[in-house]
N, C-alpha and C. Protein backbone atom coordinates (compact mmCIF):
# COMPACT_ATOMS: atom_id res chain seq x y z
N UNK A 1 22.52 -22.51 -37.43
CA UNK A 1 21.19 -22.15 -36.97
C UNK A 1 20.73 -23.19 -35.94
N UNK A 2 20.45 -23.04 -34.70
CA UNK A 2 19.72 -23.61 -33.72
C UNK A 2 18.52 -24.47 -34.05
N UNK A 3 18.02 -25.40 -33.68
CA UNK A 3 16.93 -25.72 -33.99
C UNK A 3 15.82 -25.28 -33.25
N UNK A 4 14.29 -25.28 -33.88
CA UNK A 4 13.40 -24.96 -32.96
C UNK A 4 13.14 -24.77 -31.61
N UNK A 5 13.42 -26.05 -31.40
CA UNK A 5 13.07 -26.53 -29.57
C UNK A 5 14.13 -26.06 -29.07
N UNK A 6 15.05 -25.94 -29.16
CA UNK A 6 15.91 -24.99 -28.40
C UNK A 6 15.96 -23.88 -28.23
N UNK A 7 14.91 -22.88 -29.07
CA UNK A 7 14.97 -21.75 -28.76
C UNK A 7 13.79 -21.25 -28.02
N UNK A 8 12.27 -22.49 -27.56
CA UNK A 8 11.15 -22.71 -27.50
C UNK A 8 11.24 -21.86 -25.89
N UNK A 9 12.29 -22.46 -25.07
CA UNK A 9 12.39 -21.71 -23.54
C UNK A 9 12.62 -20.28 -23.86
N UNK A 10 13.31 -20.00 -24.58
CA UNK A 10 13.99 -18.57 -24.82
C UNK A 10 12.13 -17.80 -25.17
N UNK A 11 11.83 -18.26 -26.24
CA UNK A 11 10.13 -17.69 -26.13
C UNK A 11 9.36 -17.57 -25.37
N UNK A 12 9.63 -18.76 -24.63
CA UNK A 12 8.44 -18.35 -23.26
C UNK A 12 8.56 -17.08 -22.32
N UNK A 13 10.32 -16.99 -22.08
CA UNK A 13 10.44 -16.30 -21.13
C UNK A 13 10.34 -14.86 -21.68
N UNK A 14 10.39 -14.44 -23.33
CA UNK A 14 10.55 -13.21 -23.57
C UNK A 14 9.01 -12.81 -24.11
N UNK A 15 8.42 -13.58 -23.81
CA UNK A 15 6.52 -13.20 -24.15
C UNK A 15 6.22 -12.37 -22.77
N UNK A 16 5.60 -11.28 -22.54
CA UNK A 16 4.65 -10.87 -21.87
C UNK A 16 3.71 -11.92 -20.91
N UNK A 17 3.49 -11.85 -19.63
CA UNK A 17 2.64 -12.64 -18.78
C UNK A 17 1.54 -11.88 -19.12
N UNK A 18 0.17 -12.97 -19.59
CA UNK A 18 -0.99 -12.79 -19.63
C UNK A 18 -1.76 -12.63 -17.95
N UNK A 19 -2.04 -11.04 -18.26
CA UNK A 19 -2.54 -10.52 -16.79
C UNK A 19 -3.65 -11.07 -16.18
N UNK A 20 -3.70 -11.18 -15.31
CA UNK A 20 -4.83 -11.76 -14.49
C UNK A 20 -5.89 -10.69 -14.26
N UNK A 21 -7.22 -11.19 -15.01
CA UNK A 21 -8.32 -9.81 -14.41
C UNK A 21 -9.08 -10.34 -13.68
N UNK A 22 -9.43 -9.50 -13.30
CA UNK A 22 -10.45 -8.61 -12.20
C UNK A 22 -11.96 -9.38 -12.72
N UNK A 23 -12.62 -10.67 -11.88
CA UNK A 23 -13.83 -10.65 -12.56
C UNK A 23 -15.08 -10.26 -11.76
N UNK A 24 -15.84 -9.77 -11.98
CA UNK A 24 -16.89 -9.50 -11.30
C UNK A 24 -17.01 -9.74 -9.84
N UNK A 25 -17.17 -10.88 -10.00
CA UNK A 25 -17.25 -11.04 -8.60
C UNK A 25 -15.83 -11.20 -7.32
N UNK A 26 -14.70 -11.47 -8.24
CA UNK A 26 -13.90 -10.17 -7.70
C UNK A 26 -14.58 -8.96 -7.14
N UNK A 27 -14.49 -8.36 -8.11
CA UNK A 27 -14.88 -6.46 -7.81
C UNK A 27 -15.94 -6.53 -7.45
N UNK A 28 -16.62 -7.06 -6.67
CA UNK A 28 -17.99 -7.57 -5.79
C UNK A 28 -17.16 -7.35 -4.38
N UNK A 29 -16.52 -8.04 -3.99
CA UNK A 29 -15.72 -8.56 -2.76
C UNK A 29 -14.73 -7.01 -2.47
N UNK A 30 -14.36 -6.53 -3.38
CA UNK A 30 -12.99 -5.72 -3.58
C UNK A 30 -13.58 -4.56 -3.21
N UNK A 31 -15.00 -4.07 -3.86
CA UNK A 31 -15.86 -3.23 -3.51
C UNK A 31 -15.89 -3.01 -1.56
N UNK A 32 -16.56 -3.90 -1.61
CA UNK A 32 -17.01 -4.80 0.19
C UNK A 32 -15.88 -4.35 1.08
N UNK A 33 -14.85 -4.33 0.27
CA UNK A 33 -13.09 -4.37 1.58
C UNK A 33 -13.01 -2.66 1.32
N UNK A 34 -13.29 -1.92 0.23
CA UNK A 34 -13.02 -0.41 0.50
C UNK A 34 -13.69 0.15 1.38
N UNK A 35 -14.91 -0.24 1.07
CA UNK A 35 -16.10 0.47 2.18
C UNK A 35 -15.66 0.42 3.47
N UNK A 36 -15.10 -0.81 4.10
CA UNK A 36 -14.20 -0.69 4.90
C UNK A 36 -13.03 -0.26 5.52
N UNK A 37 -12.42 0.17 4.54
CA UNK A 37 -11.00 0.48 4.29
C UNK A 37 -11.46 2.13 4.25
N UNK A 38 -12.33 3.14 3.89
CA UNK A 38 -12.67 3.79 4.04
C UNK A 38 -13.09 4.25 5.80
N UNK A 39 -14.30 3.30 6.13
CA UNK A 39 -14.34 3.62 7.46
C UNK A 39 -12.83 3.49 8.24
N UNK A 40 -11.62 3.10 8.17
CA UNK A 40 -10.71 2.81 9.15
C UNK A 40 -10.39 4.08 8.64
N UNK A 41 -10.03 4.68 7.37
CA UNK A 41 -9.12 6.48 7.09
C UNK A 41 -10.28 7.56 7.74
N UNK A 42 -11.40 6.97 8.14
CA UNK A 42 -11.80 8.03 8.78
C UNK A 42 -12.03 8.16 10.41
N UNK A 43 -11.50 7.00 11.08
CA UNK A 43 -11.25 6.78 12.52
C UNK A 43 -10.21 7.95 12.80
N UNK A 44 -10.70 9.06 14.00
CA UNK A 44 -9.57 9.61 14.44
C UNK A 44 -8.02 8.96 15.05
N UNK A 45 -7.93 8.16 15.39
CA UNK A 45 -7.05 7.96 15.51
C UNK A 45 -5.84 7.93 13.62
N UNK A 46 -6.35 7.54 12.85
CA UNK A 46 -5.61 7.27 11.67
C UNK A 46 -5.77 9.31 11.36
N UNK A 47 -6.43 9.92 11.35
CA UNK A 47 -6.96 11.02 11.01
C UNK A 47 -5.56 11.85 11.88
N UNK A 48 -5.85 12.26 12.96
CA UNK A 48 -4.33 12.77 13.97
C UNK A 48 -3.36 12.17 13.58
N UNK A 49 -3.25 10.93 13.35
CA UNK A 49 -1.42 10.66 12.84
C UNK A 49 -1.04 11.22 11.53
N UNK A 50 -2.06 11.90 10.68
CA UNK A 50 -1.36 12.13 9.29
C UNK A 50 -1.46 13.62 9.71
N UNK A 51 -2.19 13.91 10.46
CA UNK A 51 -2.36 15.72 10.54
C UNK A 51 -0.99 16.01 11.34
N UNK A 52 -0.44 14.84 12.24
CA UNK A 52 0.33 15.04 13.20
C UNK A 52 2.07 15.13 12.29
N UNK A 53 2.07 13.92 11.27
CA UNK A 53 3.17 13.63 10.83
C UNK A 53 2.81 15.00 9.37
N UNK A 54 1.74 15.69 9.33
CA UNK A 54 2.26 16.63 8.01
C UNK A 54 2.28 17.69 8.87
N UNK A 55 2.27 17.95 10.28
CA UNK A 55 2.72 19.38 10.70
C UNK A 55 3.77 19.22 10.77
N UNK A 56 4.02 18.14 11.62
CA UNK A 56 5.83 17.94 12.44
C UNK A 56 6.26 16.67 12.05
N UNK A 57 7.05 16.35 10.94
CA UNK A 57 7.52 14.80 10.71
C UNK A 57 8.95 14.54 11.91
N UNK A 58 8.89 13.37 12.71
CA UNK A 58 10.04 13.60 13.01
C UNK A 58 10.84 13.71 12.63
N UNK A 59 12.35 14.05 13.29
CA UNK A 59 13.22 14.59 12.57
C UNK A 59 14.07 12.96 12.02
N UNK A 60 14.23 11.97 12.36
CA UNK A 60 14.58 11.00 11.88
C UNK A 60 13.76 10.71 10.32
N UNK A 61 12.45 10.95 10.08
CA UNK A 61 11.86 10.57 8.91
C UNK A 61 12.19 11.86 7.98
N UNK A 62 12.57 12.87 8.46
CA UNK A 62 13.12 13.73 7.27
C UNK A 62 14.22 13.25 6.60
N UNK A 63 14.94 12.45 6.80
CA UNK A 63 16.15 12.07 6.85
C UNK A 63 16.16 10.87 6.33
N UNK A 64 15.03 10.48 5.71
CA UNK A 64 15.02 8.75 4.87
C UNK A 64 14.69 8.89 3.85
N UNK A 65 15.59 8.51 2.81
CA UNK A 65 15.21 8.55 0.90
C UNK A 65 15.37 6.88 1.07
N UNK A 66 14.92 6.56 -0.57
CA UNK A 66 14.30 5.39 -1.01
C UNK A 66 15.34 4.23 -0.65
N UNK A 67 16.98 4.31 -1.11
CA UNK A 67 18.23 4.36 -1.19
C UNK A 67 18.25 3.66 0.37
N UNK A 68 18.27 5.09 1.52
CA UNK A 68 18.41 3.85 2.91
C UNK A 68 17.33 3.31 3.49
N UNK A 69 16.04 3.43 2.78
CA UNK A 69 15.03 2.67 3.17
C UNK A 69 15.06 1.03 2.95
N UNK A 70 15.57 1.25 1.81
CA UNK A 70 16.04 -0.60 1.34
C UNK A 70 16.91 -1.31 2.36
N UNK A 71 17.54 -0.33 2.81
CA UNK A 71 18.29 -0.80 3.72
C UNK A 71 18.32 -1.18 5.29
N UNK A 72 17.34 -0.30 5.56
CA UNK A 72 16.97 -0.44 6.78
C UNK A 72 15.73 -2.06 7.38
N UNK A 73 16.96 -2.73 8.14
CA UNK A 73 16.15 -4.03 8.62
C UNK A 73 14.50 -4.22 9.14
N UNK A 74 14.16 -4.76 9.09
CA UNK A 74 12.62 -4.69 9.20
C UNK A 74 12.43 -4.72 10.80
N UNK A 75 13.37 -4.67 11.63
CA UNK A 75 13.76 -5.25 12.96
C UNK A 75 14.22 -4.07 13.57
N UNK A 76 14.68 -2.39 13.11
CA UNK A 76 15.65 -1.37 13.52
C UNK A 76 14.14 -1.02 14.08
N UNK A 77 14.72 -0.29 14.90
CA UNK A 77 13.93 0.58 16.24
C UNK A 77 13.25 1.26 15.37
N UNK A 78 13.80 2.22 14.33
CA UNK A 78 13.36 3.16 13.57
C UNK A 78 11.76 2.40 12.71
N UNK A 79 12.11 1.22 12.02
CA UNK A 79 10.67 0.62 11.07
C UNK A 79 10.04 0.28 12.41
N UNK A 80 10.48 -0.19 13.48
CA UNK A 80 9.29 -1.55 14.41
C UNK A 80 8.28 0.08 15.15
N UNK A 81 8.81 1.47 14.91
CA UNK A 81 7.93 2.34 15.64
C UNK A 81 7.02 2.65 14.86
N UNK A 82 6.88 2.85 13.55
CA UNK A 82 5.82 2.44 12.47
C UNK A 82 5.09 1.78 12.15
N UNK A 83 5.27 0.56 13.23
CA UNK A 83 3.81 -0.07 13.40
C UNK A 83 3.71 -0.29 14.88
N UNK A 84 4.32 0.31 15.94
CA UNK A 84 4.00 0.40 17.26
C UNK A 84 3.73 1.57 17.73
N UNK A 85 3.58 3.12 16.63
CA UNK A 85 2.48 3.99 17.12
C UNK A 85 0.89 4.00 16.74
N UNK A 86 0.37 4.68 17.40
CA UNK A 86 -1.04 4.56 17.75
C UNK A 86 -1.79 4.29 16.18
N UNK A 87 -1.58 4.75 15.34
CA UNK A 87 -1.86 4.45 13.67
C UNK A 87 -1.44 2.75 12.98
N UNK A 88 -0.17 2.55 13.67
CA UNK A 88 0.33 1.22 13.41
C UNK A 88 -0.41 0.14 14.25
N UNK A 89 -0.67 0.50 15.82
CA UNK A 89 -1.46 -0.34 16.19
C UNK A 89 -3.15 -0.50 16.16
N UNK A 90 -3.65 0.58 15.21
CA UNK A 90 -5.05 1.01 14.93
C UNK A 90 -5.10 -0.21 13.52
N UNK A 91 -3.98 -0.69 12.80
CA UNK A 91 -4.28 -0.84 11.49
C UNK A 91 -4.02 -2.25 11.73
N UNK A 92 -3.18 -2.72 13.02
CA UNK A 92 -2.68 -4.41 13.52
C UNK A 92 -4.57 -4.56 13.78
N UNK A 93 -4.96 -3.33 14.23
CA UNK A 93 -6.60 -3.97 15.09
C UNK A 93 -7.19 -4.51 13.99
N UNK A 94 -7.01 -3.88 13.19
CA UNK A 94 -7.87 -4.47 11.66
C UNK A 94 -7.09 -5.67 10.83
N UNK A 95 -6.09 -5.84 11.08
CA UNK A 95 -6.02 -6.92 10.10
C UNK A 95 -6.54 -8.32 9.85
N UNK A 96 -7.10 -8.73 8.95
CA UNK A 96 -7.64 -10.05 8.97
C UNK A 96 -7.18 -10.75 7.55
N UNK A 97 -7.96 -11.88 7.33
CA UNK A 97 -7.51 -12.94 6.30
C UNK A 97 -6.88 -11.73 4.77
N UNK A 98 -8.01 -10.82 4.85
CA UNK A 98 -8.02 -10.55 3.44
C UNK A 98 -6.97 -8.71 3.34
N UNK A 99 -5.95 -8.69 4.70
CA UNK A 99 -5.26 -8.19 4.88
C UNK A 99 -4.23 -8.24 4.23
N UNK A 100 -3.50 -8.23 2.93
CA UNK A 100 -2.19 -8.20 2.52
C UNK A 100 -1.21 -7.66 3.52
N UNK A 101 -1.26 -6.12 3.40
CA UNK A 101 -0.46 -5.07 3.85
C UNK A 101 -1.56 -4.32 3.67
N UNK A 102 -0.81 -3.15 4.83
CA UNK A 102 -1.51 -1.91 5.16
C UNK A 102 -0.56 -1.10 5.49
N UNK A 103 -0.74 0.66 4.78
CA UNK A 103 0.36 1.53 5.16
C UNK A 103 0.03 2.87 4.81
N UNK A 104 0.24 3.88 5.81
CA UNK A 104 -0.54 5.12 5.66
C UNK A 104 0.76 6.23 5.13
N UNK A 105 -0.23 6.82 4.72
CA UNK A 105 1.00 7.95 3.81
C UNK A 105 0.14 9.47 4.10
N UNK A 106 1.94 10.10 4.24
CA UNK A 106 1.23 11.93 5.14
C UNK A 106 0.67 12.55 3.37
N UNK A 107 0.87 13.62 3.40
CA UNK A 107 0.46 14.37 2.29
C UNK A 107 1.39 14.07 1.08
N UNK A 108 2.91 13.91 1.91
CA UNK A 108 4.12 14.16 1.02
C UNK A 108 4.15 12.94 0.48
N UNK A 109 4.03 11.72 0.93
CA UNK A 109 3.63 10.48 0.33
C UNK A 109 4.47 9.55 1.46
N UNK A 110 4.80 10.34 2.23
CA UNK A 110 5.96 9.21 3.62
C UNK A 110 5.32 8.74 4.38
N UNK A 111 5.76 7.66 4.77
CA UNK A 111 5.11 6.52 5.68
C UNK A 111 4.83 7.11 6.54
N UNK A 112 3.70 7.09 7.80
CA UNK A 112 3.08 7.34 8.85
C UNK A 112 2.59 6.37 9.47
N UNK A 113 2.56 5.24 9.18
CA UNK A 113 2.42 3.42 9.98
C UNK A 113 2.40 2.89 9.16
N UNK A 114 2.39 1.76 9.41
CA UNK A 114 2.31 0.24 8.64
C UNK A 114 2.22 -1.01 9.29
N UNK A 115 1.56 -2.33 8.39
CA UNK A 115 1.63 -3.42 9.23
C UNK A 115 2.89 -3.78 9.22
N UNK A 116 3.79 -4.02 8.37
CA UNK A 116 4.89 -4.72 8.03
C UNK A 116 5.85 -3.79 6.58
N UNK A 117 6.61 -3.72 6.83
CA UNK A 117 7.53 -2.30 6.54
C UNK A 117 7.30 -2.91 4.57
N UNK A 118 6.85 -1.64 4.06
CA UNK A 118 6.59 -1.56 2.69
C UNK A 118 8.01 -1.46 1.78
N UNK A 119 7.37 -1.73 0.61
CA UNK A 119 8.80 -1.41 -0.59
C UNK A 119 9.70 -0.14 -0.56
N UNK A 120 8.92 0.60 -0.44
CA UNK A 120 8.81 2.24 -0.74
C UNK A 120 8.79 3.40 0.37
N UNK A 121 9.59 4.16 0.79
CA UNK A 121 9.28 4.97 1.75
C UNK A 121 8.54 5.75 1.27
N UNK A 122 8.42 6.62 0.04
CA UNK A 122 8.03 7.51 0.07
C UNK A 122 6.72 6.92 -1.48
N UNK A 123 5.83 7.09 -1.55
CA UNK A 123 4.76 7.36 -2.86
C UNK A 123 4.34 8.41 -2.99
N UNK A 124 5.06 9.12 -3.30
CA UNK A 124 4.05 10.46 -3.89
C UNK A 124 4.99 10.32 -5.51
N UNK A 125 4.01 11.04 -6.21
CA UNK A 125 4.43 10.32 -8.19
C UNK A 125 3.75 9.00 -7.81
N UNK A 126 3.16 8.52 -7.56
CA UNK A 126 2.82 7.01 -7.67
C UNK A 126 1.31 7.46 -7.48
N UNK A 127 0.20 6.74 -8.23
CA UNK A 127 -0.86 6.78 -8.84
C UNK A 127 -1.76 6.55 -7.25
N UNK A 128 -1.31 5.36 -6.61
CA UNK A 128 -1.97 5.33 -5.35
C UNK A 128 -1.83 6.36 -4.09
N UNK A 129 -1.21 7.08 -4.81
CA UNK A 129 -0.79 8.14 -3.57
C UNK A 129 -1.73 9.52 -4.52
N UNK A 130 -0.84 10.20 -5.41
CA UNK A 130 -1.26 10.89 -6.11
C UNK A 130 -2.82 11.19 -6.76
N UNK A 131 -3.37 10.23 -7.11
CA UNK A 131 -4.64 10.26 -7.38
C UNK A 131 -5.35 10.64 -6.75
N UNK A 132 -5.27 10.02 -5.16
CA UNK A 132 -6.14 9.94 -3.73
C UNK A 132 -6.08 11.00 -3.44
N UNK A 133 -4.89 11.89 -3.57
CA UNK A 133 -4.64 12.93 -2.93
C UNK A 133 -5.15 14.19 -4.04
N UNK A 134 -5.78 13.44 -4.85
CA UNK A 134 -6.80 14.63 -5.75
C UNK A 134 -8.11 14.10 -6.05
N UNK A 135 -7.97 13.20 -4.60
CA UNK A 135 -9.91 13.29 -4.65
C UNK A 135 -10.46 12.16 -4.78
N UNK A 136 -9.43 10.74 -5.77
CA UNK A 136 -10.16 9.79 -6.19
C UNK A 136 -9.77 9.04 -5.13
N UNK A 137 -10.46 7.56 -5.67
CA UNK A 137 -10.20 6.33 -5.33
C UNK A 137 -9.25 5.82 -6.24
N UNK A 138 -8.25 4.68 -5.33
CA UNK A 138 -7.45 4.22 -7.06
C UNK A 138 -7.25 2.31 -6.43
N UNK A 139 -7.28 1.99 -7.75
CA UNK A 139 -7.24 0.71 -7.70
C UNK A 139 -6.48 0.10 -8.28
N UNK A 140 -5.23 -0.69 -8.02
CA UNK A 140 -4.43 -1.24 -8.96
C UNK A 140 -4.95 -2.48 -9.77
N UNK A 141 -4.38 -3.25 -10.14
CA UNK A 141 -4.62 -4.06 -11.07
C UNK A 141 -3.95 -5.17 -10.13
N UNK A 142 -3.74 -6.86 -10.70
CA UNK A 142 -3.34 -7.81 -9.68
C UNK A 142 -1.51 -7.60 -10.21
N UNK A 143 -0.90 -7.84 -9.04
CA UNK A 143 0.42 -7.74 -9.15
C UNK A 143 0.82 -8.54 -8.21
N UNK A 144 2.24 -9.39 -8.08
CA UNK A 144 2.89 -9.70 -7.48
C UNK A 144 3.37 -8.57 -6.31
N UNK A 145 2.98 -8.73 -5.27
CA UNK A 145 3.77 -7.28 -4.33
C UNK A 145 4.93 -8.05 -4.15
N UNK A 146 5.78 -6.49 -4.20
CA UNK A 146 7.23 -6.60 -3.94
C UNK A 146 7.18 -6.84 -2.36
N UNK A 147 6.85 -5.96 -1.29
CA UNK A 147 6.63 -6.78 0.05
C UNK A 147 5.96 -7.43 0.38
N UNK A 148 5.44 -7.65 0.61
CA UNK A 148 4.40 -8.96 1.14
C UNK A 148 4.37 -10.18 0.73
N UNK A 149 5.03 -10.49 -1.02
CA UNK A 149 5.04 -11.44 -1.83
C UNK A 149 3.91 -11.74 -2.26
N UNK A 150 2.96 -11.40 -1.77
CA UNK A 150 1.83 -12.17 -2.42
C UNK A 150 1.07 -11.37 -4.02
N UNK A 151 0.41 -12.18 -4.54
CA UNK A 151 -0.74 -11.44 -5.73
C UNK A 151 -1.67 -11.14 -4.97
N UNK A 152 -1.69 -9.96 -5.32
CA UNK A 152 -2.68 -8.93 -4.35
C UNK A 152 -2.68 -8.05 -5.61
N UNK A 153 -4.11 -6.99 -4.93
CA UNK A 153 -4.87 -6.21 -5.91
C UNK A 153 -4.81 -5.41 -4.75
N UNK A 154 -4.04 -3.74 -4.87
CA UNK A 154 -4.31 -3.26 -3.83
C UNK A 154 -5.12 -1.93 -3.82
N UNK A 155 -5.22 -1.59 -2.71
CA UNK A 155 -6.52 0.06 -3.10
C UNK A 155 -6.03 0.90 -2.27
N UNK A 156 -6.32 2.35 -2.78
CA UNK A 156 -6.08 3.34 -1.90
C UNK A 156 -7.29 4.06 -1.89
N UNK A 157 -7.43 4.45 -0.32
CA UNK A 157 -8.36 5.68 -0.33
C UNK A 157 -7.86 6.97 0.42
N UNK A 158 -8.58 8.37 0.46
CA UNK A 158 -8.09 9.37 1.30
C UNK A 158 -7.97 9.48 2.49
N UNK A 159 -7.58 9.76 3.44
CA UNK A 159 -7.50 9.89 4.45
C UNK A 159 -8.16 11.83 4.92
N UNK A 160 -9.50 12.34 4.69
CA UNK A 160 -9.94 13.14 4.88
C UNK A 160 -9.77 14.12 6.06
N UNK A 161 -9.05 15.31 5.73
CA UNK A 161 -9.29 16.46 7.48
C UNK A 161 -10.26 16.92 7.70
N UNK A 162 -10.32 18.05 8.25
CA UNK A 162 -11.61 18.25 9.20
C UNK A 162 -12.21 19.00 8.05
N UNK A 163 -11.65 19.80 6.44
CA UNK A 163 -12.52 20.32 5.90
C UNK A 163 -12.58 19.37 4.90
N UNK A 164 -12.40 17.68 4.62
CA UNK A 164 -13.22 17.02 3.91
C UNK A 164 -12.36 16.73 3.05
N UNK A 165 -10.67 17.46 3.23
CA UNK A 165 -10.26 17.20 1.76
C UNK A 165 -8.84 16.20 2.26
N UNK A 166 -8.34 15.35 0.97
CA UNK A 166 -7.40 14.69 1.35
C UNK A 166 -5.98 15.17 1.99
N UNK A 167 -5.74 15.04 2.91
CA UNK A 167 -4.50 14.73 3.80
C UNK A 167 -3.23 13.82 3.67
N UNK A 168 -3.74 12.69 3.30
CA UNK A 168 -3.60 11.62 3.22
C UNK A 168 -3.69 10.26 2.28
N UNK A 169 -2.83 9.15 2.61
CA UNK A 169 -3.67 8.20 1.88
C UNK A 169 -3.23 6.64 2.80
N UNK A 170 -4.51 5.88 2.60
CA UNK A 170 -4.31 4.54 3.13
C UNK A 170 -4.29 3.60 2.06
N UNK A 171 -3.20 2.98 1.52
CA UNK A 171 -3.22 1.60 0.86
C UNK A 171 -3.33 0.33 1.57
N UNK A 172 -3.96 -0.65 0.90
CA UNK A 172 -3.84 -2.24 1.66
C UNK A 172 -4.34 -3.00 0.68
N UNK A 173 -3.56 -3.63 0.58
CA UNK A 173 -3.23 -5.27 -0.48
C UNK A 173 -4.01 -6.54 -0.40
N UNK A 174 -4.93 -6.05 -0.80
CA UNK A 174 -5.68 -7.53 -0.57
C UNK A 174 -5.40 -8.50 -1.83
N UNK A 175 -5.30 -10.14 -0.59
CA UNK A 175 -4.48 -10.94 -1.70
C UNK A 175 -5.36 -11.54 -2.31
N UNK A 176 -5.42 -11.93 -3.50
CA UNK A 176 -5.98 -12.61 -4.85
C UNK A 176 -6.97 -13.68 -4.29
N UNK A 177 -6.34 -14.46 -3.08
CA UNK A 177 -6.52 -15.72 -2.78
C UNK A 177 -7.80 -15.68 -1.62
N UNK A 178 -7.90 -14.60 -1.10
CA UNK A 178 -8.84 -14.06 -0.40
C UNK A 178 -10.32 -13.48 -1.22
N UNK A 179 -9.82 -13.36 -2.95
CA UNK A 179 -11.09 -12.77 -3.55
C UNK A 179 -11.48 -13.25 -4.53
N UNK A 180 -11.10 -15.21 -4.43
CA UNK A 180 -11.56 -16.03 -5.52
C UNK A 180 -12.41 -17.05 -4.48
């Protein structure tokens, strides 16, 4: 039998991390960045790129599952045009301190810009996509992002068409360190 203290590391690492919440005045600040984050999904310019990419996706983005998205360098012609069309450079105009990431999604849940190429090509099944796209607001909880690295708390809102209903969705990661 092992003794105590030797098995003391083995405990730490197999306990659950005590989550970090959300305190008030957090969700004071977090509030403050949607309202915002709202006015940018309703700028035409963000508005035409999702109407544009759910009539006609190009034919290169039909053609990307999760699999060669991992794969694809953050540097290929294909990601750097995702944040150098008119949606990608609408969302560079906005970024500031409390900018994690930012990344727009068509109906189907596929990328349509970004600041800096996300985990995920596609979110649809995913709560920030899915939800939005039935109306709500959604808010994650604080997480380590897989791109960006940082603890960030991120939000999605709709991206509304001309009869009011979701199209779309805009997520962006605001980091922890920006809302203490």
């Amino acid at each position: 039998m092992k003794p105590l203290h030797l098995l003391a590391p083995l405990f730490v690492f197999a306990c659950p991390l005590v989550a970090e919440t959300i305190t008030p005045a957090m969700q004071a600040k977090i509030d403050v960045h949607v309202a915002e984050i709202k006015t940018w999904a309703a700028d035409p310019v963000i508005i035409q790129a999702v109407i544009s990419h759910n009539g006609q996706s190009p034919r290169e983005h039909l053609t990307i599952n999760q699999a060669n998205w991992k794969d694809l360098p953050a540097t290929s012609p294909l990601i750097v045009s995702f944040t150098q069309n008119p949606a990608g450079l609408f969302l560079k105009s906005k970024r500031a301190s409390w900018v994690g990431e930012a990344f727009l999604s068509d109906a189907r849940g596929f990328k349509v810009a970004f600041l800096d190429k996300p985990s995920h090509w596609s979110h649809a099944g995913y709560a920030k996509h899915s939800d939005v796209m039935a109306g709500k607001l959604w808010q994650g909880r604080i997480e380590q992002d897989e791109s960006s690295g940082l603890r960030a708390v991120q939000v999605s809102v709709p991206v509304l068409g001309l009869e009011q209903k979701p199209i779309g969705s805009l997520v962006v990661g605001i980091p922890v360190a920006q809302l203490n």
